[in-house]
N, C-alpha and C. Protein backbone atom coordinates (compact mmCIF):
# COMPACT_ATOMS: atom_id res chain seq x y z
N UNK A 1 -40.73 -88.12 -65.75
CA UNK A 1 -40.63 -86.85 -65.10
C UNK A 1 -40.50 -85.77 -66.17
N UNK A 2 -41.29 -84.85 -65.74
CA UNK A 2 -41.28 -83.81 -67.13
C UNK A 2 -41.06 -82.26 -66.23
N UNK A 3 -40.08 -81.52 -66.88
CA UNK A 3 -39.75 -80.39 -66.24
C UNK A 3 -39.78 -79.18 -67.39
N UNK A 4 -41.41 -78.13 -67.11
CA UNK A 4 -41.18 -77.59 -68.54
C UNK A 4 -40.73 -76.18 -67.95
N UNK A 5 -39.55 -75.69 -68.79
CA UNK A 5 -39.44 -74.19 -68.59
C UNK A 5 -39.39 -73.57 -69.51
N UNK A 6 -39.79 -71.87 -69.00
CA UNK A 6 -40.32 -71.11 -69.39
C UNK A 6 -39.63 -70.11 -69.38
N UNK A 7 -39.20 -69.40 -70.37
CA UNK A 7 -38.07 -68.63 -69.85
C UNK A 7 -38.54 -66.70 -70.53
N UNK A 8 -38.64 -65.98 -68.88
CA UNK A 8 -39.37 -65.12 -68.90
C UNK A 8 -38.21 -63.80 -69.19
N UNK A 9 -36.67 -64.24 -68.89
CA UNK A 9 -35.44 -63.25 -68.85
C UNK A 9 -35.45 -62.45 -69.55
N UNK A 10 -35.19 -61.70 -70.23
CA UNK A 10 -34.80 -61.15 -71.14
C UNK A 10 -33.14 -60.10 -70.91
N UNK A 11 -32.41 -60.37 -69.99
CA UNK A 11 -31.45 -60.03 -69.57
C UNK A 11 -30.46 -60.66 -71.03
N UNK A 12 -29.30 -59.69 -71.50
CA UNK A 12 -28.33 -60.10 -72.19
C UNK A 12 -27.50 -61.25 -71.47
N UNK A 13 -27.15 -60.95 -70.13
CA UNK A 13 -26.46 -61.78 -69.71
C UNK A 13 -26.67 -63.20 -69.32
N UNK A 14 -28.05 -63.59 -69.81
CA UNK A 14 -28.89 -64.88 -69.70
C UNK A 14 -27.98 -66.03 -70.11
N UNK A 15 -27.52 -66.06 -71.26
CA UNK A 15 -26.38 -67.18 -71.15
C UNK A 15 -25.07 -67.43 -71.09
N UNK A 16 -24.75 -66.06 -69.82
CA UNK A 16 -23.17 -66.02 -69.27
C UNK A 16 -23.54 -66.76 -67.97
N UNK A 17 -24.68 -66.12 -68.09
CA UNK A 17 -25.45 -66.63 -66.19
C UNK A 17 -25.11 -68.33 -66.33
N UNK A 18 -25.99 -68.55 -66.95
CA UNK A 18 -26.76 -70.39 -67.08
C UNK A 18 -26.25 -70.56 -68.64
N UNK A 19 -24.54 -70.81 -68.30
CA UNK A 19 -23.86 -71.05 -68.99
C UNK A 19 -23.75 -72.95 -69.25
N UNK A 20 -24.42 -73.50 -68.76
CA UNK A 20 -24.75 -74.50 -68.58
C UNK A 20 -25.73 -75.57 -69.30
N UNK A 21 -26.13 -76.64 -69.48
CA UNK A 21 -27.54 -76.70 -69.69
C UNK A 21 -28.36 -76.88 -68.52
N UNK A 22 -29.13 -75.76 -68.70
CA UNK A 22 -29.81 -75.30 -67.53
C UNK A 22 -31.18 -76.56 -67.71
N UNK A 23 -31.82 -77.01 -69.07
CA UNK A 23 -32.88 -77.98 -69.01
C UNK A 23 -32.14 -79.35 -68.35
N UNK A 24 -31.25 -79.78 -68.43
CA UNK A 24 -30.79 -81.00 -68.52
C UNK A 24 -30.54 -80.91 -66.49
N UNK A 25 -30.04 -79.78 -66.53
CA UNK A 25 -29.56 -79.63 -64.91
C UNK A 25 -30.60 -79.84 -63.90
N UNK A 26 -31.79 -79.12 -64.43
CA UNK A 26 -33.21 -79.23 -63.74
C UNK A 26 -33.88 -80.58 -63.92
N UNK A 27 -33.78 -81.01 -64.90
CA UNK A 27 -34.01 -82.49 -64.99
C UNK A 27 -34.08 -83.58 -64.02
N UNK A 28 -32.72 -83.33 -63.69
CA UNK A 28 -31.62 -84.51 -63.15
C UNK A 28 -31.92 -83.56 -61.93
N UNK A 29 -31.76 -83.12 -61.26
CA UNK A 29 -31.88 -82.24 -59.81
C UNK A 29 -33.49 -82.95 -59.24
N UNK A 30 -34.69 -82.55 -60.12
CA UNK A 30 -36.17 -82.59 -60.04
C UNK A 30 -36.51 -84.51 -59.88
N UNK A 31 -35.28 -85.35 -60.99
CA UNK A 31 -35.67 -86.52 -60.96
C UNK A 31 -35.11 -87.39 -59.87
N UNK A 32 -33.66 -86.61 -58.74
CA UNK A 32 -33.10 -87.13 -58.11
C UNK A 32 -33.60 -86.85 -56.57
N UNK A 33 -34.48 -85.23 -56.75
CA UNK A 33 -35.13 -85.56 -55.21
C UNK A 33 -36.51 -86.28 -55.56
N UNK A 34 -36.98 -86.09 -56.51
CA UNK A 34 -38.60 -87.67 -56.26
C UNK A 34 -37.78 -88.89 -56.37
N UNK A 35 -37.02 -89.30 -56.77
CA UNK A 35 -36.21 -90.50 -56.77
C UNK A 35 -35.95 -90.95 -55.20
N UNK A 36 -35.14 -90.07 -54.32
CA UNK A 36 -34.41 -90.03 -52.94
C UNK A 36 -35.97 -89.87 -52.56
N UNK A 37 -36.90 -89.43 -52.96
CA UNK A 37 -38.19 -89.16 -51.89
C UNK A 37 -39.24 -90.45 -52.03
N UNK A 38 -39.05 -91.50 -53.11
CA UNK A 38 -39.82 -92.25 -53.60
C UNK A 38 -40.67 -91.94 -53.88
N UNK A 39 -41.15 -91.36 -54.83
CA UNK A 39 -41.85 -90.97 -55.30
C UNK A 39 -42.32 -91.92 -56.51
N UNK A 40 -43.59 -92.32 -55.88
CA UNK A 40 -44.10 -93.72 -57.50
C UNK A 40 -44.85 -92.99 -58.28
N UNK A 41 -44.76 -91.95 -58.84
CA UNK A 41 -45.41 -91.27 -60.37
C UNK A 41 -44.52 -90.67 -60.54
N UNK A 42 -45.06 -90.54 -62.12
CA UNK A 42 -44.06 -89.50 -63.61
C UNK A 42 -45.01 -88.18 -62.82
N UNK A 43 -44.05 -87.49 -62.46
CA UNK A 43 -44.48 -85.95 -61.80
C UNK A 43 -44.43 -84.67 -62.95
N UNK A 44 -44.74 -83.95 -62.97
CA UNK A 44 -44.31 -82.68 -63.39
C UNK A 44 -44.44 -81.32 -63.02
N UNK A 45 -42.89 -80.69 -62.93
CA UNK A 45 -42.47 -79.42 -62.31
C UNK A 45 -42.94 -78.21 -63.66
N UNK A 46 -43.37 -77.15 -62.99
CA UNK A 46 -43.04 -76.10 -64.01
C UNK A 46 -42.28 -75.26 -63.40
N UNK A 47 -41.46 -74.54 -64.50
CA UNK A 47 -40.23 -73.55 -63.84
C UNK A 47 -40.04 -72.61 -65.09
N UNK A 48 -40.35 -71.31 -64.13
CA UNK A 48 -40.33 -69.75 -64.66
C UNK A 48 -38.86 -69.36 -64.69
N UNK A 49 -38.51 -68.96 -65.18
CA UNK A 49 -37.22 -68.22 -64.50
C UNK A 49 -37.09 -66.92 -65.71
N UNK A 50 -37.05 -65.84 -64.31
CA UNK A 50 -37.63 -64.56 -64.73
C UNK A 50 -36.26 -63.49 -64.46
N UNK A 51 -36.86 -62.55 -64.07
CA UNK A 51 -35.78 -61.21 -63.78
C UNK A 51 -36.40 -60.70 -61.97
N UNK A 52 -35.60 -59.28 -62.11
CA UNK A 52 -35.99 -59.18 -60.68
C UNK A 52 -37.33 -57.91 -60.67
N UNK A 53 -37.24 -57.68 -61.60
CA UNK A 53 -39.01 -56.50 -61.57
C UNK A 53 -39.83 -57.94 -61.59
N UNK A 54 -39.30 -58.90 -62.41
CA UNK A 54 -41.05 -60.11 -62.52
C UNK A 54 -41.16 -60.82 -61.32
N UNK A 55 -40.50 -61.42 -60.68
CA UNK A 55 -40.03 -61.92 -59.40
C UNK A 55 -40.58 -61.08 -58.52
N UNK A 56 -40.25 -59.65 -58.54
CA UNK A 56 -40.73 -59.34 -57.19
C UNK A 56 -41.84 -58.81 -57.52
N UNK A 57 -42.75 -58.55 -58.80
CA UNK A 57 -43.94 -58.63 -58.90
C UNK A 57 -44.97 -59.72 -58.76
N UNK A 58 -44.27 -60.80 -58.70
CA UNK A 58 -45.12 -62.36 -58.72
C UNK A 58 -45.01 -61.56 -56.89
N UNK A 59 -43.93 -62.11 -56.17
CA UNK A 59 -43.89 -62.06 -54.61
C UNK A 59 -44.91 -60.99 -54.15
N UNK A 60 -45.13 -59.77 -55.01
CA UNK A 60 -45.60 -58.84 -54.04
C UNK A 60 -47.07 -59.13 -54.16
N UNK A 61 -47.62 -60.19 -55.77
CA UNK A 61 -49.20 -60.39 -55.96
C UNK A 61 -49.55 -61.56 -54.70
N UNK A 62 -48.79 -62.50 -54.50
CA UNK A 62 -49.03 -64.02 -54.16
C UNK A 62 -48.38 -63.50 -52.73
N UNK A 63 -47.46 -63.06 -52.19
CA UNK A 63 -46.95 -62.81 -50.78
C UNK A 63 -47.25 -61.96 -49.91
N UNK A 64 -47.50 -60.65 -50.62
CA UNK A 64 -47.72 -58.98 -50.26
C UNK A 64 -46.49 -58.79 -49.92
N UNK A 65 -45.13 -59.41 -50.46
CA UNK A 65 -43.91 -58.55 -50.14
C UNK A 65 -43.56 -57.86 -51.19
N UNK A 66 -43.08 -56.81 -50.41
CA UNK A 66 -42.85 -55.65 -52.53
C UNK A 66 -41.18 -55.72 -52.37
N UNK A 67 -40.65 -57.00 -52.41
CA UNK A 67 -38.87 -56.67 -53.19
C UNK A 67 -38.40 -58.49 -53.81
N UNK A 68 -37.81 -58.11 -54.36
CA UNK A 68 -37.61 -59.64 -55.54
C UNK A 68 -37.12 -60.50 -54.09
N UNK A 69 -36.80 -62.11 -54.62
CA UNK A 69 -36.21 -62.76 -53.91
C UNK A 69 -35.49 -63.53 -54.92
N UNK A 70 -34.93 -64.98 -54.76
CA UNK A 70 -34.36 -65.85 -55.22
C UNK A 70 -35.22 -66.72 -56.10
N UNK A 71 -36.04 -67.20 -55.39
CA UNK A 71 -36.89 -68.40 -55.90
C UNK A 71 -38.40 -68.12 -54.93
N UNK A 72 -38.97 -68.43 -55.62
CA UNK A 72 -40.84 -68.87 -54.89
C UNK A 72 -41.62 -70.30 -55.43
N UNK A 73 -41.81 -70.96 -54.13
CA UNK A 73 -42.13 -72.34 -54.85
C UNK A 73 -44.22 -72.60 -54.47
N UNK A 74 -44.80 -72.75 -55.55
CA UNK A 74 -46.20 -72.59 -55.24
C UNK A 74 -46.19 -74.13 -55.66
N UNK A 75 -46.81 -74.79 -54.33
CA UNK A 75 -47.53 -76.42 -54.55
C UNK A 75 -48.74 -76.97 -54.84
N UNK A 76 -48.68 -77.72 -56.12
CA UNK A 76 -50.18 -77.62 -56.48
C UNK A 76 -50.74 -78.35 -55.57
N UNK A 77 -50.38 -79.14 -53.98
CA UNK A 77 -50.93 -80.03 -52.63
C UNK A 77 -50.82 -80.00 -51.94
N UNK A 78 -51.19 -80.02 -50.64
CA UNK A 78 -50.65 -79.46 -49.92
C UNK A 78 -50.37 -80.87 -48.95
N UNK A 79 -49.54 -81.44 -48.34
CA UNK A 79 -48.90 -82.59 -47.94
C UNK A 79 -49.08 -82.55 -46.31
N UNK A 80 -50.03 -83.62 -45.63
CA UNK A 80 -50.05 -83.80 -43.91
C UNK A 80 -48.72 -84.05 -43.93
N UNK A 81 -48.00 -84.37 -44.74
CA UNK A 81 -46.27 -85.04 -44.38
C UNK A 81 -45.53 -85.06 -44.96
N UNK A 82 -44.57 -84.87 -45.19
CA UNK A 82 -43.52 -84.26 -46.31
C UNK A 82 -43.47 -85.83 -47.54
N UNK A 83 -43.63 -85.84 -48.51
CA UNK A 83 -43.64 -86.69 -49.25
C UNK A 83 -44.54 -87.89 -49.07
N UNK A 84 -45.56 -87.74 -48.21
CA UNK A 84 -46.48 -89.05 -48.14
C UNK A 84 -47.35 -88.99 -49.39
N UNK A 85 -46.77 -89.77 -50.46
CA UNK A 85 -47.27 -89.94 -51.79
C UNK A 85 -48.92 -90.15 -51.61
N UNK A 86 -49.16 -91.05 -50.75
CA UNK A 86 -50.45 -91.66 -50.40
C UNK A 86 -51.31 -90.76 -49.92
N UNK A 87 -50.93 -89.63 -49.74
CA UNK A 87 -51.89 -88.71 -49.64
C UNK A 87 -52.76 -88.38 -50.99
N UNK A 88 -52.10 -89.16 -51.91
CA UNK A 88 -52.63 -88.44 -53.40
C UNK A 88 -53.57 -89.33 -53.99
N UNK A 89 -54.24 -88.47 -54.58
CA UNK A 89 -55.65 -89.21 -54.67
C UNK A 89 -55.16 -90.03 -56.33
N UNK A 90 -55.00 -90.82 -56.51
CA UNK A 90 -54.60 -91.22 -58.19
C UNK A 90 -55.94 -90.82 -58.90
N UNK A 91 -57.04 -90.69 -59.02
CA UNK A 91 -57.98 -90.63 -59.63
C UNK A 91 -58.49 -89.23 -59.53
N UNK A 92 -57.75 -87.97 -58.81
CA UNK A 92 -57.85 -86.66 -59.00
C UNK A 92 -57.47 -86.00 -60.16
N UNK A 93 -58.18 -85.19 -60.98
CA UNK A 93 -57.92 -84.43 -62.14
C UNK A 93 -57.11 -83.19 -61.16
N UNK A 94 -57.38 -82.61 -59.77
CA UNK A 94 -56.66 -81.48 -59.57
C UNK A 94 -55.35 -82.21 -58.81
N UNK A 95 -54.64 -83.44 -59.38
CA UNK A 95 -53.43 -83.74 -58.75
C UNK A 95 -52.71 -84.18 -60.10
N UNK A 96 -53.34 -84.21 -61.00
CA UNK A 96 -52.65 -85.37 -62.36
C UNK A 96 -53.04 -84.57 -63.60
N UNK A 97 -52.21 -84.65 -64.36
CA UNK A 97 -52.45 -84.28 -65.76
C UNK A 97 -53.59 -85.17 -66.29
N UNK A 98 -54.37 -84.69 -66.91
CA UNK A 98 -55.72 -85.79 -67.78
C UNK A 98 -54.89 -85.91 -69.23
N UNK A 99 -54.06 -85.32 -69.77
CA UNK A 99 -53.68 -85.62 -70.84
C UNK A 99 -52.46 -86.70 -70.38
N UNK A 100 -51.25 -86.79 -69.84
CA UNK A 100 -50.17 -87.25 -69.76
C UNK A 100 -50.14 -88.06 -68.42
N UNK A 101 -51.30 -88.20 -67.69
CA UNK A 101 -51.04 -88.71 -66.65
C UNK A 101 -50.34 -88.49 -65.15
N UNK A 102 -49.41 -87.43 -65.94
CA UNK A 102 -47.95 -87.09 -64.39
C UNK A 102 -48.80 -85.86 -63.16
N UNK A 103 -48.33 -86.69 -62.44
CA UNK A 103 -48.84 -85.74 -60.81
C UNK A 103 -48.51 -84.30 -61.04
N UNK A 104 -49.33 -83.25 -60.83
CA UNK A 104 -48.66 -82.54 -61.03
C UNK A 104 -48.08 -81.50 -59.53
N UNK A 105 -47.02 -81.46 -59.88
CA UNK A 105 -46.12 -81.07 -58.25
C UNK A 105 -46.51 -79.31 -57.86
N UNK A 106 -46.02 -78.49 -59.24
CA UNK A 106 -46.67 -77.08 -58.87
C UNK A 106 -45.67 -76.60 -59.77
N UNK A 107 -45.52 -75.04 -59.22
CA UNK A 107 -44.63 -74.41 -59.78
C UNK A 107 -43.37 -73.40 -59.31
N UNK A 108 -42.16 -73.43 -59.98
CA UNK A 108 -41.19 -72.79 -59.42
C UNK A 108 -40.65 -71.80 -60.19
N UNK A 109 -40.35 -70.73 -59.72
CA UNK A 109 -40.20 -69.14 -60.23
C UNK A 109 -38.18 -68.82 -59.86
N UNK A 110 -37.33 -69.05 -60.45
CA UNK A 110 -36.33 -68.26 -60.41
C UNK A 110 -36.10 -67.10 -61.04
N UNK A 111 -34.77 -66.27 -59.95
CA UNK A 111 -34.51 -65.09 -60.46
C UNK A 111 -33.20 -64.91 -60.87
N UNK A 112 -32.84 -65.16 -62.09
CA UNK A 112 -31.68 -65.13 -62.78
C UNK A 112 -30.73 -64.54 -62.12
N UNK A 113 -31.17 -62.87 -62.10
CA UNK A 113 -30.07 -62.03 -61.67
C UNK A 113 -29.69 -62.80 -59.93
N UNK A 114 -30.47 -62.74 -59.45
CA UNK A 114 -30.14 -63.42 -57.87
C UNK A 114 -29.57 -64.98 -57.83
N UNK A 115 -29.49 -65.26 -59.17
CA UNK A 115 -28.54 -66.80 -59.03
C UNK A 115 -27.28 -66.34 -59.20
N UNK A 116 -26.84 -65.22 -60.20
CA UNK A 116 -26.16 -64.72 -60.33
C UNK A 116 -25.04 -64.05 -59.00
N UNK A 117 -26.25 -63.38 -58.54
CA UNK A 117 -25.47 -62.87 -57.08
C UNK A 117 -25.08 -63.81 -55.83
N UNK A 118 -26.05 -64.83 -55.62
CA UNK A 118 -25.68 -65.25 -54.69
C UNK A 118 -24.72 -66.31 -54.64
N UNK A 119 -24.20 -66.46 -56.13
CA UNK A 119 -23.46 -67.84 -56.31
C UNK A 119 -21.87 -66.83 -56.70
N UNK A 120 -21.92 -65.59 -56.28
CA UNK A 120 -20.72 -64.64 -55.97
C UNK A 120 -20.24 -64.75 -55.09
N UNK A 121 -21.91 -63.88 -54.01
CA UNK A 121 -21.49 -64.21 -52.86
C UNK A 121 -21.33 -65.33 -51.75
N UNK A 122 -21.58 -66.68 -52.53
CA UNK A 122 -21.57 -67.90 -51.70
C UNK A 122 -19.83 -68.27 -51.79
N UNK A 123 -19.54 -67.77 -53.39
CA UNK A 123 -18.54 -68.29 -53.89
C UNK A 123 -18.52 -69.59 -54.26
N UNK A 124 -19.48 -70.03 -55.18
CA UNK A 124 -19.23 -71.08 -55.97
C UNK A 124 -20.20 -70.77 -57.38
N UNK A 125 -20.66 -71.97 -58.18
CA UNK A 125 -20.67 -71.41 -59.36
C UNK A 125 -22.05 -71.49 -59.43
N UNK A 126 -22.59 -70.61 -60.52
CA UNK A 126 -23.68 -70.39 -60.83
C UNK A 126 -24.99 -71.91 -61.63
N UNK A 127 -24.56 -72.73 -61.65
CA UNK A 127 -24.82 -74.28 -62.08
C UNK A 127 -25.04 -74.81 -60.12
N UNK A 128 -24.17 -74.36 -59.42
CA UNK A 128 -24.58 -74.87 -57.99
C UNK A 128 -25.71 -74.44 -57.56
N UNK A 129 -25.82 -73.25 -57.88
CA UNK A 129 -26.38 -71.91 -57.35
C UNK A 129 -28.13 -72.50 -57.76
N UNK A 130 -28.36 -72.53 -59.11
CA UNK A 130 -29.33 -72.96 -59.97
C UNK A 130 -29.93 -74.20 -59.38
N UNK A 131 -29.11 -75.12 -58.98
CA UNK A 131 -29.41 -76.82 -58.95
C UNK A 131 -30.01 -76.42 -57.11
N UNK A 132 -28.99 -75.71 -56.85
CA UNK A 132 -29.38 -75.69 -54.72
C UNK A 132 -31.15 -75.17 -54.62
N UNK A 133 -31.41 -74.24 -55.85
CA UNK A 133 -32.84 -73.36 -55.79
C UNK A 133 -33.70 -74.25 -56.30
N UNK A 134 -33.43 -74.97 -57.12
CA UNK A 134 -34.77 -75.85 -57.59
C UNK A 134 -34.56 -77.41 -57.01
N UNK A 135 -33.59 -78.31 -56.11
CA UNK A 135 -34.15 -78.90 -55.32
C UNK A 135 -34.44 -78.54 -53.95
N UNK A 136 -34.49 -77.12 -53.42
CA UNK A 136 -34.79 -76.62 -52.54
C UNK A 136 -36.42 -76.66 -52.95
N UNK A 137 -36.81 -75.81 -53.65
CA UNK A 137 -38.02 -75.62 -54.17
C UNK A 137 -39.08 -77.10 -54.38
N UNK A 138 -38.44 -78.06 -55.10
CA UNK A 138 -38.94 -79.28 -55.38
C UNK A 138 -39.40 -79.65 -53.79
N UNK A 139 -38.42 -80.07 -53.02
CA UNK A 139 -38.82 -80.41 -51.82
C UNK A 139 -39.72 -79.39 -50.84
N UNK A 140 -40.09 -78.37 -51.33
CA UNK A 140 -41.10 -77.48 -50.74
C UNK A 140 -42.42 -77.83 -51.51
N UNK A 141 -41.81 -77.83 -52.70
CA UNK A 141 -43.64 -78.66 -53.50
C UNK A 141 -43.85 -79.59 -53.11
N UNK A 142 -43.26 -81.11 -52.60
CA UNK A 142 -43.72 -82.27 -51.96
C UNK A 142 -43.82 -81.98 -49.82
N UNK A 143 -44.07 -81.18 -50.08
CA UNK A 143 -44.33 -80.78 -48.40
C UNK A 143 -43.40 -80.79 -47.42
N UNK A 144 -42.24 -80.25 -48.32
CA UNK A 144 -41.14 -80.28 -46.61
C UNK A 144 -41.01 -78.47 -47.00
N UNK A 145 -40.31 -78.11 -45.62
CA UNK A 145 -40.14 -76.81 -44.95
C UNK A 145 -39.21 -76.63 -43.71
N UNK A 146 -38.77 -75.79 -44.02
CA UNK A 146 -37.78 -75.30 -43.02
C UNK A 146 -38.51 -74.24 -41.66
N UNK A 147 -39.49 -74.42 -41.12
CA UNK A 147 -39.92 -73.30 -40.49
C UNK A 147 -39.56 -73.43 -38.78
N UNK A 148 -39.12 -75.14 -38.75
CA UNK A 148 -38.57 -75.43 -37.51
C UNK A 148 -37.47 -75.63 -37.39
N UNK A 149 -36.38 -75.83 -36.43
CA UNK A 149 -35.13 -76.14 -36.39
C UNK A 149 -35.38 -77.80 -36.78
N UNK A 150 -36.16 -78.49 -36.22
CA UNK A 150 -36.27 -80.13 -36.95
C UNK A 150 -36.68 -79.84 -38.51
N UNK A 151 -37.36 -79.27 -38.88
CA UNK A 151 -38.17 -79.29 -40.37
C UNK A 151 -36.59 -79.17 -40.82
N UNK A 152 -35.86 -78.14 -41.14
CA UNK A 152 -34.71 -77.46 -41.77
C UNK A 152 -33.81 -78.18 -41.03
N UNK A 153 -33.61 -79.23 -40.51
CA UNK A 153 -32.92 -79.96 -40.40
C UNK A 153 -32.59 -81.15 -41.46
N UNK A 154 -33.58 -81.69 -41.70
CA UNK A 154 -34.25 -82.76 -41.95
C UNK A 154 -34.06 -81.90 -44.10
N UNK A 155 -34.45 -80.94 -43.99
CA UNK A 155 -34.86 -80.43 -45.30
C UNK A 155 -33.56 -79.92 -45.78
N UNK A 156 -32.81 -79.76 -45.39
CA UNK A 156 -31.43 -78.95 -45.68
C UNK A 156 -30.32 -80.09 -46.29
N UNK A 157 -30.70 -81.43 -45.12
CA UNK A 157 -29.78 -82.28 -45.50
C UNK A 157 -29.84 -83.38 -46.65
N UNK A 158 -31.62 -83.13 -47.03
CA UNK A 158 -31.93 -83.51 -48.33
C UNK A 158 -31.45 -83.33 -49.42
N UNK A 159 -31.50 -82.00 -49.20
CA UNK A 159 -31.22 -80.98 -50.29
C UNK A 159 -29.78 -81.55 -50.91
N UNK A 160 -29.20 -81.24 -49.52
CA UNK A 160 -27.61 -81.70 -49.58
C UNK A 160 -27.24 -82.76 -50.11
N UNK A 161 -27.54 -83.69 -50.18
CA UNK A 161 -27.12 -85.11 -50.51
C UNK A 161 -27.67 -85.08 -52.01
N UNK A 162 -29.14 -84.46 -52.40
CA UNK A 162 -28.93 -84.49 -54.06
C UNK A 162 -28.27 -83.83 -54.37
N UNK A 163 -27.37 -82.99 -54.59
CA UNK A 163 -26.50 -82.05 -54.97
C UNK A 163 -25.46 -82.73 -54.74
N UNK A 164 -25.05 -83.54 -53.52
CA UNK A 164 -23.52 -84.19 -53.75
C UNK A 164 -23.86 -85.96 -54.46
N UNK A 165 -25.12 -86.19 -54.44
CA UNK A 165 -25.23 -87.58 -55.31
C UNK A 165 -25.21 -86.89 -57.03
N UNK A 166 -25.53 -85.68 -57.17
CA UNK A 166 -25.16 -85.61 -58.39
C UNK A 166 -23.75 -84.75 -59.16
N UNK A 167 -22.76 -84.86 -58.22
CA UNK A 167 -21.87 -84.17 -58.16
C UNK A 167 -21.48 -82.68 -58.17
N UNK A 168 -22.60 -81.74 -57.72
CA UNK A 168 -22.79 -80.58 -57.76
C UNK A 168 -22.25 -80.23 -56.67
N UNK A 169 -20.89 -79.51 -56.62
CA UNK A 169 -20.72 -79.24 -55.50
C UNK A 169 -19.79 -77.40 -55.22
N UNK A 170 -19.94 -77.24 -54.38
CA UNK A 170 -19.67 -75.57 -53.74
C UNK A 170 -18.63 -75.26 -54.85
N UNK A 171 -17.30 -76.09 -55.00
CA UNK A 171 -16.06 -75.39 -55.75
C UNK A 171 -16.19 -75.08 -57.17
């Protein structure tokens, strides 16, 4: 599993924020929902993590919304079923790296300052905050969604259980 980031911040407060190791955190978050999802390939995530002018300039090119958000997750597949691996063609160049082999899942965009805020206003810490957005995101690149009360049922409690199988939790 390969998780490359890219780091677009330029905020001073970049490592009061993700005071953490933020590579190692994404790692282990990215390898524990394809793990819980079974996932049989070396995958790979890319992850931006930007500010809130770049954020809500990505959202307003790719969404037509003009104000930042949290996170935006773009899937390089699009899935009849939330994790049906077998949908994937193994012998596709637009699903797999030709150099390294790993599936490739898509890409995920955080917004620093908004990990910042919302892990204020959630009241817990900014390492929760970080880990809740990118296996939220992960599981939106392998085809799950919250758009129904079953989907976000089903997707919420995913979420949930990697975050408490890896001891990440609210306090």
């Amino acid at each position: 599993m390969l998780v490359v980031i890219e780091n677009e911040y330029d905020g001073s407060d970049f490592d009061e924020i993700l005071n953490f190791d933020y590579q190692e955190t994404a790692d282990a978050v990215v390898s524990r929902v394809l793990s819980d999802c079974s996932c049989p390939y070396e995958a790979e995530v890319n992850l931006l993590l930007t500010g809130l002018s770049e954020i809500q300039e990505i959202n307003s090119e790719m969404r037509g919304i003009l104000s930042p958000t949290d996170v935006l997750s773009f899937p390089m597949h699009e899935y009849e079923h939330p994790a049906d691996f077998d949908e994937i063609d193994p012998d596709s160049f637009d699903d797999f790296d030709p150099e390294n082999g790993s599936l490739l899942l898509g890409d995920i965009v955080l917004c620093i300052p908004r990990i910042k805020s919302q892990a204020e206003e959630y009241g817990h810490s900014t390492l929760r905050e970080y880990a809740f957005l990118i296996a939220h995101s992960v599981l939106h690149l392998i085809g799950y969604d919250h758009m129904t009360e079953d989907e976000a049922e089903v997707m919420f409690k995913k979420q949930d259980e990697v975050l408490e199988e890896l001891g990440i939790t609210r306090n």
